[in-house]
C-alpha atoms as a PDB file:
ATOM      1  CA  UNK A   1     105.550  64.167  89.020  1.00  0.00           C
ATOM      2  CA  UNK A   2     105.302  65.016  92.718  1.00  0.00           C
ATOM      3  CA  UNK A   3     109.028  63.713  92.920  1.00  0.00           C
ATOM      4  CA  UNK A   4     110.324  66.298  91.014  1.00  0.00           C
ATOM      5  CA  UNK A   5     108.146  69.624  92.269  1.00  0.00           C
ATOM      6  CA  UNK A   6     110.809  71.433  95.060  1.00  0.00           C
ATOM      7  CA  UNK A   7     109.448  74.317  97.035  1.00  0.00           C
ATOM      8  CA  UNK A   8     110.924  77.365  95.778  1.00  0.00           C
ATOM      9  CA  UNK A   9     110.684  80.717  97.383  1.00  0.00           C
ATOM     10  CA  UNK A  10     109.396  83.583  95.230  1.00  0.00           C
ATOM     11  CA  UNK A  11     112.660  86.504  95.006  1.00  0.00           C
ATOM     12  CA  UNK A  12     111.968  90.222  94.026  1.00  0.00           C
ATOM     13  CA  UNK A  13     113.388  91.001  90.110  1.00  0.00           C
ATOM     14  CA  UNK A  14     117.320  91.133  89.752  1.00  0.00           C
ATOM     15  CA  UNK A  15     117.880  94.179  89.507  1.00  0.00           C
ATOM     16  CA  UNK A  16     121.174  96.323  88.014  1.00  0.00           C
ATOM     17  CA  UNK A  17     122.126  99.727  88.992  1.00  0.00           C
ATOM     18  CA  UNK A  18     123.881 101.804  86.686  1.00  0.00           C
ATOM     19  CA  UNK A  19     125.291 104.741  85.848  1.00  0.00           C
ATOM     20  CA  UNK A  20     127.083 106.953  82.767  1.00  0.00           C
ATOM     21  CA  UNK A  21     128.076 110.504  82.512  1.00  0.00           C
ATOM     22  CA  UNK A  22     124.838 111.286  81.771  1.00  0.00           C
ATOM     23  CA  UNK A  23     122.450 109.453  83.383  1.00  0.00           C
ATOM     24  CA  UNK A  24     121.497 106.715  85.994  1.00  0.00           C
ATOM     25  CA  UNK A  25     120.084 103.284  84.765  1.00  0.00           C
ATOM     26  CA  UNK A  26     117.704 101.096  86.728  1.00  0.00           C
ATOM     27  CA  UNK A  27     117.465  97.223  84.937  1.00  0.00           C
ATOM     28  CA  UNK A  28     115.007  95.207  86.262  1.00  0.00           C
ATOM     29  CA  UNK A  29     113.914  91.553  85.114  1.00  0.00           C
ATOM     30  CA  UNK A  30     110.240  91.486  84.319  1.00  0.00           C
ATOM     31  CA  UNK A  31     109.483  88.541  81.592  1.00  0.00           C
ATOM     32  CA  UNK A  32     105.952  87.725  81.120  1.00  0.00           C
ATOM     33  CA  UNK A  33     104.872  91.131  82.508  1.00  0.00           C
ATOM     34  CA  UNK A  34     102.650  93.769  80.294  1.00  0.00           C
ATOM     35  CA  UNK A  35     103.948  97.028  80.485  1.00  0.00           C
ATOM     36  CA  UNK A  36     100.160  98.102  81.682  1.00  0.00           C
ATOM     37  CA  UNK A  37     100.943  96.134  84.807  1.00  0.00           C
ATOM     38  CA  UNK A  38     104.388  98.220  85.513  1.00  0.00           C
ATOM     39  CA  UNK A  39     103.759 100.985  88.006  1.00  0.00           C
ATOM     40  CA  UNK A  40     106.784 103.538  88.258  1.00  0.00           C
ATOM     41  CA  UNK A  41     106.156 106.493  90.342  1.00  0.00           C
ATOM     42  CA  UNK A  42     107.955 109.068  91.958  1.00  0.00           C
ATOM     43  CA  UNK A  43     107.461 109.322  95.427  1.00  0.00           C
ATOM     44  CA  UNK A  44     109.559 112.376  97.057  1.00  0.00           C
ATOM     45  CA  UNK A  45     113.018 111.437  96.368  1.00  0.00           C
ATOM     46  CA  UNK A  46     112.227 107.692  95.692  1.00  0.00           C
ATOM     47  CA  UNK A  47     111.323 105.867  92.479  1.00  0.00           C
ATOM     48  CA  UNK A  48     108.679 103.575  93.513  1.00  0.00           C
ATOM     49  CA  UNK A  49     108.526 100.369  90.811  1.00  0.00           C
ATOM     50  CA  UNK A  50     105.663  98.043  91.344  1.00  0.00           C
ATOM     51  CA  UNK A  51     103.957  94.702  89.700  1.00  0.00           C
ATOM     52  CA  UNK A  52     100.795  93.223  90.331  1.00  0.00           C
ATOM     53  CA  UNK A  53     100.397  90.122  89.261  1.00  0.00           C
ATOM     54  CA  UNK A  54      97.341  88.881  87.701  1.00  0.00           C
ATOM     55  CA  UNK A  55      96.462  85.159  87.789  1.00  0.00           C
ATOM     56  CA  UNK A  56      93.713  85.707  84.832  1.00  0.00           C
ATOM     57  CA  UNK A  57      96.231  86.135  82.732  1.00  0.00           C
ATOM     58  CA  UNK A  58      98.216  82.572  83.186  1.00  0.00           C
ATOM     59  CA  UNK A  59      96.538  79.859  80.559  1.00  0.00           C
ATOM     60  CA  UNK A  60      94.119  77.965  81.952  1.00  0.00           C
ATOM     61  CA  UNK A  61      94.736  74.924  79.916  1.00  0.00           C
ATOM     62  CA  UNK A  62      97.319  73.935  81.923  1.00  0.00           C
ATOM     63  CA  UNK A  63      97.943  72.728  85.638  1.00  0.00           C
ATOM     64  CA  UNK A  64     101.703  73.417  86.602  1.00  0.00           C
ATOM     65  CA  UNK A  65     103.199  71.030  88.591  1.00  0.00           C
ATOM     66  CA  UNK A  66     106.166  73.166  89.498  1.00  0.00           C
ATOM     67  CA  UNK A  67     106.701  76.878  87.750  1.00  0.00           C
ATOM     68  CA  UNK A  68     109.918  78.915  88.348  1.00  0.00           C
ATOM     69  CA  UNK A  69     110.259  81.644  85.824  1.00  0.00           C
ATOM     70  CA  UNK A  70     106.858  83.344  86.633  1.00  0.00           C
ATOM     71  CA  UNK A  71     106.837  86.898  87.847  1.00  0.00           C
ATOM     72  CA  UNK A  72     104.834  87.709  91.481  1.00  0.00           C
ATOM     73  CA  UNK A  73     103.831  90.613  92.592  1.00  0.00           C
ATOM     74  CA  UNK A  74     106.168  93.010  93.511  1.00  0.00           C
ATOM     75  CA  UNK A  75     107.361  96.147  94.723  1.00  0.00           C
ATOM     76  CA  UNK A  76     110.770  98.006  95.050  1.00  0.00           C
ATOM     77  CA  UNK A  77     111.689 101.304  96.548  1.00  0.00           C
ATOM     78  CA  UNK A  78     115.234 103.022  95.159  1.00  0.00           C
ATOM     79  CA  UNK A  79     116.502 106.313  96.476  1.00  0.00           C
ATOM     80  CA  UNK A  80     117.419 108.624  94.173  1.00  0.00           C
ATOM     81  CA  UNK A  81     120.756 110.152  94.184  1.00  0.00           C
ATOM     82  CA  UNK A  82     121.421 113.936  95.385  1.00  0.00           C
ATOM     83  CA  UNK A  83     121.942 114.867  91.789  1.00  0.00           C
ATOM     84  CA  UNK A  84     119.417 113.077  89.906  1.00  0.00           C
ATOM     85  CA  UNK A  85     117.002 115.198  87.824  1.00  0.00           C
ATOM     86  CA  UNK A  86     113.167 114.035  88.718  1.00  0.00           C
ATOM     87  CA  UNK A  87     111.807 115.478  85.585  1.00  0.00           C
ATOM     88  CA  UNK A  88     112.491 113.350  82.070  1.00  0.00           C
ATOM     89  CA  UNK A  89     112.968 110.526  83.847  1.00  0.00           C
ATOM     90  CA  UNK A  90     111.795 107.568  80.985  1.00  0.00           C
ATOM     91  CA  UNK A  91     111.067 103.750  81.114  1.00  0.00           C
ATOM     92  CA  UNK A  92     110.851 100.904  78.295  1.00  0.00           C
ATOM     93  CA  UNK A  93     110.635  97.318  78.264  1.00  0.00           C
ATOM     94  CA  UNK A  94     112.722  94.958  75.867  1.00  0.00           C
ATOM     95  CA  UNK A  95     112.870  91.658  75.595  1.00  0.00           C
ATOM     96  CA  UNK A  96     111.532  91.142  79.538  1.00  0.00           C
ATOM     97  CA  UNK A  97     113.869  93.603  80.540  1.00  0.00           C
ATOM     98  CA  UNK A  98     112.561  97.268  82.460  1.00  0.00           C
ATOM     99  CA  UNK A  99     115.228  99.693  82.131  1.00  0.00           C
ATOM    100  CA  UNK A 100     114.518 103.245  83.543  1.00  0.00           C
ATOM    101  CA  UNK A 101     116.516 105.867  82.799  1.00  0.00           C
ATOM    102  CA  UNK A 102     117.373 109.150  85.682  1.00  0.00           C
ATOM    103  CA  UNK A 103     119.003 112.037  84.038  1.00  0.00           C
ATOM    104  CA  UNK A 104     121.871 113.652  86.466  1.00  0.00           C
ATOM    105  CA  UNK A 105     121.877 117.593  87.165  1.00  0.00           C
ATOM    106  CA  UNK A 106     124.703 118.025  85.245  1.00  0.00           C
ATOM    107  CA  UNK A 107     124.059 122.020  85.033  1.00  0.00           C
ATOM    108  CA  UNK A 108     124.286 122.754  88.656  1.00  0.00           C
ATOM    109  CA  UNK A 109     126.453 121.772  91.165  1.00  0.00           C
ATOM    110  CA  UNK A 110     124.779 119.993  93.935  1.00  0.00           C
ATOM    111  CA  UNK A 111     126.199 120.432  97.900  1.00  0.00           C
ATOM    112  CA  UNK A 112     125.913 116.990  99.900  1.00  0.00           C
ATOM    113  CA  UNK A 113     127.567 118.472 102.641  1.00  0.00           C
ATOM    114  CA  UNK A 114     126.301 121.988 104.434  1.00  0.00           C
ATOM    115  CA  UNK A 115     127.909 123.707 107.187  1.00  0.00           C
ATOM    116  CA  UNK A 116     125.544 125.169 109.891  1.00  0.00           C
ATOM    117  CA  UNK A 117     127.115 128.487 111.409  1.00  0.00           C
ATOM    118  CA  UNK A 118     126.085 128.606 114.947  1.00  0.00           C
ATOM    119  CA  UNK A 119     124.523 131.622 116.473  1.00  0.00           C
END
């Protein structure tokens, strides 16, 4: 079997970035993982999205000669937006898929650009 085993780097999730009228979507490929072992915090103006892998949880029964579609430990920083609401923000996984959902400030409108009068 060693003919066959290729080294292959471990890659962060793919990841999709979204967005509707409403809202702002985060996808992120997570098969295998437990939602328990999902960290998503908010962190300023950054949504913080972490793994930690656990190699107690792979079956023992087996010795892998080469394994691609496992899931490492991770972690992945995204800035929010300027008019992203912090609160409500809500997360599910489906069918190895984490999709996190950002309202927008649709109520208010938000200034990216300020002009500083000088004195």
């Amino acid at each position: 079997m060693e003919n066959f085993v290729h080294p292959v780097q471990a890659a962060r999730p793919l990841t999709n970035l979204a967005e509707s009228e409403t809202e702002f979507l985060i996808e992120m490929t997570v098969a295998g993982a437990k939602k328990e072992s999902i960290s998503i915090d908010l962190v300023e103006d950054k949504l913080v999205i972490g793994y930690i892998h656990s190699v107690a949880s792979e079956a023992a029964e087996w010795r892998f000669n080469q394994k691609e579609f496992s899931l490492k430990t991770f972690e992945r920083k995204f800035k929010l937006p300027v008019n992203a609401r912090k609160e409500n923000i809500r997360a599910v996984v489906e069918l190895g898929v984490l999709r996190v959902f950002i309202p927008k400030r649709l109520d208010e409108k938000v200034n990216v650009k300020q002009s500083i009068t000088i004195d």
